[in-house]
PDB file of N, CA and C in Angstrom:
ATOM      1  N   UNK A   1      24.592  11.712 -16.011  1.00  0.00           N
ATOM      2  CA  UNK A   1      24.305  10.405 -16.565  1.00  0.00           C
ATOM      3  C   UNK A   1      25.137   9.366 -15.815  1.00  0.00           C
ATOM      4  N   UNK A   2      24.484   8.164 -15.451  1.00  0.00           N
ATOM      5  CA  UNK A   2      24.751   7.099 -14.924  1.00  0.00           C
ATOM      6  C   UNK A   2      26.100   6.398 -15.518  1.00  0.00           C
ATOM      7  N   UNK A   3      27.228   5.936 -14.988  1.00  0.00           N
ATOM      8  CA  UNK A   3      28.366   5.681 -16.200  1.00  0.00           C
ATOM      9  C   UNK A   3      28.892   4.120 -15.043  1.00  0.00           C
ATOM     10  N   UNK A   4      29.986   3.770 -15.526  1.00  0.00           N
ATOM     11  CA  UNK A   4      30.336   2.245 -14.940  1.00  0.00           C
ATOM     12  C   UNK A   4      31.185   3.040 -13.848  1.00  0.00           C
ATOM     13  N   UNK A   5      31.500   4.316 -13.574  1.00  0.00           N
ATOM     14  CA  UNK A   5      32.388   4.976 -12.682  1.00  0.00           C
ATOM     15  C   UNK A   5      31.779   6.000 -11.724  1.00  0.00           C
ATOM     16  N   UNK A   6      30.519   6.328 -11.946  1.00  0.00           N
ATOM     17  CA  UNK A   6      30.604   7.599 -11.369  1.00  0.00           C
ATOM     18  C   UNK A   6      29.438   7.535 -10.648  1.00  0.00           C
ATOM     19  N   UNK A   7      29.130   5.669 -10.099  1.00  0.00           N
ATOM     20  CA  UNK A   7      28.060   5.785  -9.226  1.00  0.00           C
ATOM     21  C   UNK A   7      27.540   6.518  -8.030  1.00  0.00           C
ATOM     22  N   UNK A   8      28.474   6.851  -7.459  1.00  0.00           N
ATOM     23  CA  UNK A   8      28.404   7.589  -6.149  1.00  0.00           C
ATOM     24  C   UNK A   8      27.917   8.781  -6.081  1.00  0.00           C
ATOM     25  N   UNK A   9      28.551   9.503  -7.000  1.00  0.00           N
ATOM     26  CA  UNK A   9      28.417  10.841  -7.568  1.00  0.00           C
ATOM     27  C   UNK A   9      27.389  11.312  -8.082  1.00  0.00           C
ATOM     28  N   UNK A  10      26.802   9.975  -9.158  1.00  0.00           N
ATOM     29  CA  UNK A  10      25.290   9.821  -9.372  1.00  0.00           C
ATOM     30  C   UNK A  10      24.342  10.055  -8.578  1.00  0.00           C
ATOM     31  N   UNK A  11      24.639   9.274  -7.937  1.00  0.00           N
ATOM     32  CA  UNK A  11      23.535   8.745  -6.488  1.00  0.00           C
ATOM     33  C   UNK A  11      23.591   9.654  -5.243  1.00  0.00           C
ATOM     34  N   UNK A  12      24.494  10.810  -5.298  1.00  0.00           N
ATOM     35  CA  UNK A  12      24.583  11.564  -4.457  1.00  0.00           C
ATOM     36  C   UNK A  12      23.321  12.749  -5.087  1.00  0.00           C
ATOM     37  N   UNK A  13      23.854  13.255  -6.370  1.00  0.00           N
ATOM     38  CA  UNK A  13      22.368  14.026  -7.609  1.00  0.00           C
ATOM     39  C   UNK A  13      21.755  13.421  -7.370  1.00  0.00           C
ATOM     40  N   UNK A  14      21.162  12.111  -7.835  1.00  0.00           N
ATOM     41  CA  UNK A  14      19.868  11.846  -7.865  1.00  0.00           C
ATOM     42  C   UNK A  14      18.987  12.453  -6.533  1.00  0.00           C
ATOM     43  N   UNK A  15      19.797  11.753  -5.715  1.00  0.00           N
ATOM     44  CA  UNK A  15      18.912  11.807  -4.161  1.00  0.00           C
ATOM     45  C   UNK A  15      18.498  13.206  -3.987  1.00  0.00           C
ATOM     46  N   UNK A  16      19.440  14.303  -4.190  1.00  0.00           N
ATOM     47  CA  UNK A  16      19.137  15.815  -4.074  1.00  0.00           C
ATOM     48  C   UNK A  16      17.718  15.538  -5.113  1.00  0.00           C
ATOM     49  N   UNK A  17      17.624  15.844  -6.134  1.00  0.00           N
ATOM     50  CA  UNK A  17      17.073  15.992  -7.524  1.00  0.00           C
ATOM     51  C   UNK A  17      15.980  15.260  -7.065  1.00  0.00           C
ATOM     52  N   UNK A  18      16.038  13.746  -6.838  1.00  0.00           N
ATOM     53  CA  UNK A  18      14.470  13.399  -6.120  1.00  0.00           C
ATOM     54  C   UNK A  18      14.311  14.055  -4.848  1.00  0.00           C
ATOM     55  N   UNK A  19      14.915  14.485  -4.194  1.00  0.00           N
ATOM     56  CA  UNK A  19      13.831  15.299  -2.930  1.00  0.00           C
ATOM     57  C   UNK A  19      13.779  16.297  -3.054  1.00  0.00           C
ATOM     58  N   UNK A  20      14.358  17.273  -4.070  1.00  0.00           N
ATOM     59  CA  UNK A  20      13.580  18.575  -4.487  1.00  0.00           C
ATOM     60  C   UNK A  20      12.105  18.343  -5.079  1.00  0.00           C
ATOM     61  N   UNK A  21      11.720  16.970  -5.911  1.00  0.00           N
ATOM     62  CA  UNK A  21      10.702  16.737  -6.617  1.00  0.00           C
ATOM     63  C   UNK A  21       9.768  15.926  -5.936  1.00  0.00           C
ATOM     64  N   UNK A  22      10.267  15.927  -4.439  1.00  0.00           N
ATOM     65  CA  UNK A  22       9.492  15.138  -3.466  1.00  0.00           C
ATOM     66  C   UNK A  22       9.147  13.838  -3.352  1.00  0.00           C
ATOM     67  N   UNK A  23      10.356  12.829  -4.503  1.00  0.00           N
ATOM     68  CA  UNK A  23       9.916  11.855  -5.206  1.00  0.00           C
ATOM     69  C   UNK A  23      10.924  10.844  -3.891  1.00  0.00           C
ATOM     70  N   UNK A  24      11.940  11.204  -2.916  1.00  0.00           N
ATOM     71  CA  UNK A  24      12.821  10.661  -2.281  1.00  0.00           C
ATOM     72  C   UNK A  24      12.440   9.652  -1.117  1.00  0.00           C
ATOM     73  N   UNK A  25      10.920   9.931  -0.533  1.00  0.00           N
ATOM     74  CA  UNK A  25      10.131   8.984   0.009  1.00  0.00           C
ATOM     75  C   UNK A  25       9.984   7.770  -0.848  1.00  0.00           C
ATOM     76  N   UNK A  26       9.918   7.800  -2.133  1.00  0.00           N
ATOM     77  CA  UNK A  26       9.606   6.804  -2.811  1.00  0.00           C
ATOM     78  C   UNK A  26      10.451   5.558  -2.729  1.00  0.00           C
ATOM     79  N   UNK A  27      11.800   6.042  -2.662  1.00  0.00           N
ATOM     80  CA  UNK A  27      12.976   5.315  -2.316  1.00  0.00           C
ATOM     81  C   UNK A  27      13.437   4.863  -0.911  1.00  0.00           C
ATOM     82  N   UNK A  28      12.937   5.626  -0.061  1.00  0.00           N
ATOM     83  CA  UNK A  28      13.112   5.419   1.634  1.00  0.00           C
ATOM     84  C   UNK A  28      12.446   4.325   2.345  1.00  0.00           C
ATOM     85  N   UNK A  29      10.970   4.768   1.927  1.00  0.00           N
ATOM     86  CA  UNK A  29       9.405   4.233   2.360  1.00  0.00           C
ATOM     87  C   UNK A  29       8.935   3.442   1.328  1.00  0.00           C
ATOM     88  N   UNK A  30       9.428   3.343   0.161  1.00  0.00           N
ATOM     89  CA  UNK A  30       8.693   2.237  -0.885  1.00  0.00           C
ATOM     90  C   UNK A  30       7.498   2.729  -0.558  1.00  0.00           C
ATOM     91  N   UNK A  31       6.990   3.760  -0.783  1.00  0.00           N
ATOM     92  CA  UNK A  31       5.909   4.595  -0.568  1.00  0.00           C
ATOM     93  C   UNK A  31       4.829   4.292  -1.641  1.00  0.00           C
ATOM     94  N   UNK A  32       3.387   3.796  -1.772  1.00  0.00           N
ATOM     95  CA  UNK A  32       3.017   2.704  -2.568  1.00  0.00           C
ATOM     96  C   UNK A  32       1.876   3.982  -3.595  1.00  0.00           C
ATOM     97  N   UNK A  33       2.151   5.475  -3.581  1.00  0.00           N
ATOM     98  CA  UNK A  33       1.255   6.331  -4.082  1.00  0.00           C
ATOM     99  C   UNK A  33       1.961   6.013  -5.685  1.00  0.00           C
ATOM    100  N   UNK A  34       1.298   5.706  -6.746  1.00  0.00           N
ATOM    101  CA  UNK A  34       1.635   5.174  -7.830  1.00  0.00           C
ATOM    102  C   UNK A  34       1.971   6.103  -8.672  1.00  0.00           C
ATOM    103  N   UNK A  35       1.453   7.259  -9.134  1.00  0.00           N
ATOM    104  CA  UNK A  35       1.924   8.315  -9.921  1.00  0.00           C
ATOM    105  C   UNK A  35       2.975   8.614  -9.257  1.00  0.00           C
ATOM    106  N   UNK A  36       3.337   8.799  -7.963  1.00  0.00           N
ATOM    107  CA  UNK A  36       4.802   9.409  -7.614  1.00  0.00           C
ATOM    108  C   UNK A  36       5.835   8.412  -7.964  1.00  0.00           C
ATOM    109  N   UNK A  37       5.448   7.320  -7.645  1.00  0.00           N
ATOM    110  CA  UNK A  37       6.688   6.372  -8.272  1.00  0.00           C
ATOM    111  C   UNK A  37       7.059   5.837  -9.412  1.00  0.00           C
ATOM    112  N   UNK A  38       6.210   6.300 -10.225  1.00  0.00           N
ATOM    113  CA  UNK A  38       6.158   6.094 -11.799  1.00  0.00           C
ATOM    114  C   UNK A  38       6.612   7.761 -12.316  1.00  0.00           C
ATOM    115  N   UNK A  39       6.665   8.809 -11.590  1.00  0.00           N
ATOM    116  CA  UNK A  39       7.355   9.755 -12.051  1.00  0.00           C
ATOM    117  C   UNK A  39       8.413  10.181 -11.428  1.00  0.00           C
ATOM    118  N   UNK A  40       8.765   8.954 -10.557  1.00  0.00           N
ATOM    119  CA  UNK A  40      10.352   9.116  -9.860  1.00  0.00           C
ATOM    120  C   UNK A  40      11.305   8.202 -10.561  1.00  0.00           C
ATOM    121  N   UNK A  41      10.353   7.333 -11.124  1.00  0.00           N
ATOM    122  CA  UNK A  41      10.840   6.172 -11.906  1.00  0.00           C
ATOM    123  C   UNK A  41      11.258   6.555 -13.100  1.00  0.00           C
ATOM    124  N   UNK A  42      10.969   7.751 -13.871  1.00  0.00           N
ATOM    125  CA  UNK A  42      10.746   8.232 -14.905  1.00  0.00           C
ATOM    126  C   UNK A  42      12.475   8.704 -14.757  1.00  0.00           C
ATOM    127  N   UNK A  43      12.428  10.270 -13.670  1.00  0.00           N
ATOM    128  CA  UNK A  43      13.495  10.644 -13.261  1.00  0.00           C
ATOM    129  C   UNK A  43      14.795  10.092 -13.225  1.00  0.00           C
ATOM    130  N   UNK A  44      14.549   8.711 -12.876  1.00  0.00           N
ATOM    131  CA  UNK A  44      16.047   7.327 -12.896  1.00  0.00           C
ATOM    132  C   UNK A  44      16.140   7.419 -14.568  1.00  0.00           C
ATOM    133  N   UNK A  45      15.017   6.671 -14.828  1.00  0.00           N
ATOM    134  CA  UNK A  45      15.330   6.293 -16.239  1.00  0.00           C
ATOM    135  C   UNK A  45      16.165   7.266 -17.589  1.00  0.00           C
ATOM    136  N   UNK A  46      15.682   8.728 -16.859  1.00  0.00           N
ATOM    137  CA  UNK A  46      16.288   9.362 -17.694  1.00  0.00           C
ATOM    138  C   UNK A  46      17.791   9.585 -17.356  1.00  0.00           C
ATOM    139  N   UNK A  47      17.998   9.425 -16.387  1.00  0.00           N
ATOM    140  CA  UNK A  47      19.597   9.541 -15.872  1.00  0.00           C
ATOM    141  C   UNK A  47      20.404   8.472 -15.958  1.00  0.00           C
ATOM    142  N   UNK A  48      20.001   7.228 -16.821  1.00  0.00           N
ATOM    143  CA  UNK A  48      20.796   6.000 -17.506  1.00  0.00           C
ATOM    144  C   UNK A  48      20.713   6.156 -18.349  1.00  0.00           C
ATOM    145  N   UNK A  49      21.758   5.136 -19.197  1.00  0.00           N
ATOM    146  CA  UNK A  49      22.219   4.790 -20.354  1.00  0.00           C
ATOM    147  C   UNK A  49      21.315   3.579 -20.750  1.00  0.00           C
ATOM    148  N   UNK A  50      21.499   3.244 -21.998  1.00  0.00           N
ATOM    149  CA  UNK A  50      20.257   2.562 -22.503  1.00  0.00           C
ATOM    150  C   UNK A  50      20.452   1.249 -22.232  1.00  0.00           C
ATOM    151  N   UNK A  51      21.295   0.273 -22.400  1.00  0.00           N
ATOM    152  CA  UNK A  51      21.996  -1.136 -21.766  1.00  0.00           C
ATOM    153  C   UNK A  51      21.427  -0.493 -19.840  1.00  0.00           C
ATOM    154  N   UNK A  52      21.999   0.320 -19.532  1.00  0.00           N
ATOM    155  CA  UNK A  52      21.275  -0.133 -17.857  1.00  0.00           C
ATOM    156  C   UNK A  52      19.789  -0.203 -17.726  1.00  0.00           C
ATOM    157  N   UNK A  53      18.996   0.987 -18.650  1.00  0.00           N
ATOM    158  CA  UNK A  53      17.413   0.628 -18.515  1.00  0.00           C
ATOM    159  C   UNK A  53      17.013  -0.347 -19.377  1.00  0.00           C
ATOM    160  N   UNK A  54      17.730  -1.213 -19.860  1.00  0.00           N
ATOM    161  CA  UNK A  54      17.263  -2.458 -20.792  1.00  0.00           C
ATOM    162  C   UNK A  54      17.229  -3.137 -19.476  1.00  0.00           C
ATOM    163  N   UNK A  55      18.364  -3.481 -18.613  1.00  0.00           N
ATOM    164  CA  UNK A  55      18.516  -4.134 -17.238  1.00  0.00           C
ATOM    165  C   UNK A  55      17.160  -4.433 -16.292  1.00  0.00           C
ATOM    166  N   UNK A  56      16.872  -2.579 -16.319  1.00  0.00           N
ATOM    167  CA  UNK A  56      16.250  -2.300 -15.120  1.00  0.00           C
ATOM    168  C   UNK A  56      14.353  -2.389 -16.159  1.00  0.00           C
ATOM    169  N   UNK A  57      14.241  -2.883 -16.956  1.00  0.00           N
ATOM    170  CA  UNK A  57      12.969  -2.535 -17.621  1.00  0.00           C
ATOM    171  C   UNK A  57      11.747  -3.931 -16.666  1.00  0.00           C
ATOM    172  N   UNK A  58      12.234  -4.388 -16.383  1.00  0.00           N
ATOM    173  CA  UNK A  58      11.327  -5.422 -15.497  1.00  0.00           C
ATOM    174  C   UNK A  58      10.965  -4.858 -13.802  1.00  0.00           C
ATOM    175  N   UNK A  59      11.880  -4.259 -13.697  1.00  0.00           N
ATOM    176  CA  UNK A  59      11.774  -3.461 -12.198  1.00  0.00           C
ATOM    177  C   UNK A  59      10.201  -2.660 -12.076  1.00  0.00           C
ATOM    178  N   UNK A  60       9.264  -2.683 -11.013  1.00  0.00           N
ATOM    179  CA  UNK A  60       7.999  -2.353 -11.010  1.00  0.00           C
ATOM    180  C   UNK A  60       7.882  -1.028 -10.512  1.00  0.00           C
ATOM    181  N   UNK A  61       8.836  -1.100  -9.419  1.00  0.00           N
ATOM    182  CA  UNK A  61       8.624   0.213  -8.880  1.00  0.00           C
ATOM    183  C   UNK A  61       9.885   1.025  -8.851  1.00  0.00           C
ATOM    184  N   UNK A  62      10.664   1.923  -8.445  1.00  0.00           N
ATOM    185  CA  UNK A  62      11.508   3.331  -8.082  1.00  0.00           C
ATOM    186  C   UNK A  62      12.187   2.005  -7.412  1.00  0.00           C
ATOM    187  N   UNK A  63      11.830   2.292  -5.979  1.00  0.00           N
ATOM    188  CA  UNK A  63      13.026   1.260  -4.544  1.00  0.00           C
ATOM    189  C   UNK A  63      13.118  -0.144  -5.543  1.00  0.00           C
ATOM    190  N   UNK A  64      12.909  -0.735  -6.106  1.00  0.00           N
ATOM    191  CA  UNK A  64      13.393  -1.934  -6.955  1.00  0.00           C
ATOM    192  C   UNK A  64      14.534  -1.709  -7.672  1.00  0.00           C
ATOM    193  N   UNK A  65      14.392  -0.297  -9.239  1.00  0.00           N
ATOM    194  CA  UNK A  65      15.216  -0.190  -9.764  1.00  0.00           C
ATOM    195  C   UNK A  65      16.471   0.541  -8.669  1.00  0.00           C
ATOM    196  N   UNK A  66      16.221   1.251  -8.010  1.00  0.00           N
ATOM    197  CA  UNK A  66      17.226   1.860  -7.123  1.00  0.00           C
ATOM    198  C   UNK A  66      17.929   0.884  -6.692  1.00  0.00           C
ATOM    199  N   UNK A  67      17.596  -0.186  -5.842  1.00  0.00           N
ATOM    200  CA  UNK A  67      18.269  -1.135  -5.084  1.00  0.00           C
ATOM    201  C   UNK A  67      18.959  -1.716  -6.440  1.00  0.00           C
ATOM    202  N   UNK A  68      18.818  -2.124  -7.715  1.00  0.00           N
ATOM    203  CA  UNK A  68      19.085  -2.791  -8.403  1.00  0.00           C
ATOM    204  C   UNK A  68      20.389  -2.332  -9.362  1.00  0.00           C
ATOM    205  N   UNK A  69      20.304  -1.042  -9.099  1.00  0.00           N
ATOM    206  CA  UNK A  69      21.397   0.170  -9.408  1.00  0.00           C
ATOM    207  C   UNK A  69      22.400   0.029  -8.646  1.00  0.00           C
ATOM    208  N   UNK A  70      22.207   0.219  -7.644  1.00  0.00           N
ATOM    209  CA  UNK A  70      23.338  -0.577  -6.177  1.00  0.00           C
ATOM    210  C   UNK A  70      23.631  -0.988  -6.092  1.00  0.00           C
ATOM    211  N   UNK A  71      23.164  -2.118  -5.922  1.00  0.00           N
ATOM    212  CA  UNK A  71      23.686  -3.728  -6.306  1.00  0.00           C
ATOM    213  C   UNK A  71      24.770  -3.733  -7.595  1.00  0.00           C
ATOM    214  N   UNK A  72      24.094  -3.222  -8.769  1.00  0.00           N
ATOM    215  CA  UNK A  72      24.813  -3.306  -9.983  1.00  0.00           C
ATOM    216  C   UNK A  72      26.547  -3.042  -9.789  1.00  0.00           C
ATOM    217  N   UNK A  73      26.136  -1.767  -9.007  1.00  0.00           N
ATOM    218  CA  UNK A  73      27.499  -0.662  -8.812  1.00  0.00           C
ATOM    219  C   UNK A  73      28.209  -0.919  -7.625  1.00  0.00           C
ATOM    220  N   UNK A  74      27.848  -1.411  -6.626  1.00  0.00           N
ATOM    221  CA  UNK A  74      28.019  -1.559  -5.266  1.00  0.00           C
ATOM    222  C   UNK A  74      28.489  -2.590  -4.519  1.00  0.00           C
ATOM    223  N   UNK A  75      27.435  -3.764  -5.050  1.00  0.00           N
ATOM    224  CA  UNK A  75      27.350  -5.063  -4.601  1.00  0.00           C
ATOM    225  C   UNK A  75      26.641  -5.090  -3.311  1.00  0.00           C
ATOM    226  N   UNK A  76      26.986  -6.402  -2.603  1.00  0.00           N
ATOM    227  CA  UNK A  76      25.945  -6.813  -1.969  1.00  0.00           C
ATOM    228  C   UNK A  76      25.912  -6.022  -0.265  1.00  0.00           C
ATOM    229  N   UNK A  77      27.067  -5.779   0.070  1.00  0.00           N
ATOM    230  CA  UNK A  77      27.876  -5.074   0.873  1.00  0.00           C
ATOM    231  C   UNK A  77      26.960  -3.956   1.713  1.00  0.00           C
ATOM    232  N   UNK A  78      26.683  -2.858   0.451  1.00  0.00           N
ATOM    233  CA  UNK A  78      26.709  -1.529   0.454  1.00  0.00           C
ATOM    234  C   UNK A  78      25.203  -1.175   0.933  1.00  0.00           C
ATOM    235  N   UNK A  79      25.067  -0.163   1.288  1.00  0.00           N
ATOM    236  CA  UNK A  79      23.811   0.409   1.906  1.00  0.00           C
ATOM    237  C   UNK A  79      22.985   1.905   0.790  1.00  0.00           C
TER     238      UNK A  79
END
């Protein structure tokens, strides 16, 4: 689970966890096949806390909320 500390660590799982589920193009390529990114999107959502997907509930696609996760945790900086 997503926490105010343990972004990295997060985001290191996720990335495994979406490219076992083949969902990691979605995030690379903003890859525009809609069921995959609505069930990669799914995958994020369940790995936050409820205040961050209140955040991220306007986000359309996967690479939106992702970048927006980053940003959150990261700032503007970071890659």
């Amino acid at each position: 689970m997503l926490t105010k500390m343990n972004y990295a660590v997060w985001a290191i799982k996720m990335r495994v966890d979406l490219q076992a589920q083949g969902g990691l193009d979605v995030i690379k390529n903003a890859e525009t096949d809609e069921r995959k990114d609505q069930m990669t999107l799914v995958a994020i959502y369940q790995a936050i806390l409820e205040d961050v997907l209140l955040m991220l509930a306007k986000k359309d696609t996967t690479k939106e909320a992702w970048e927006a996760l980053k940003m959150m945790h990261m700032g503007t900086g970071s890659r």
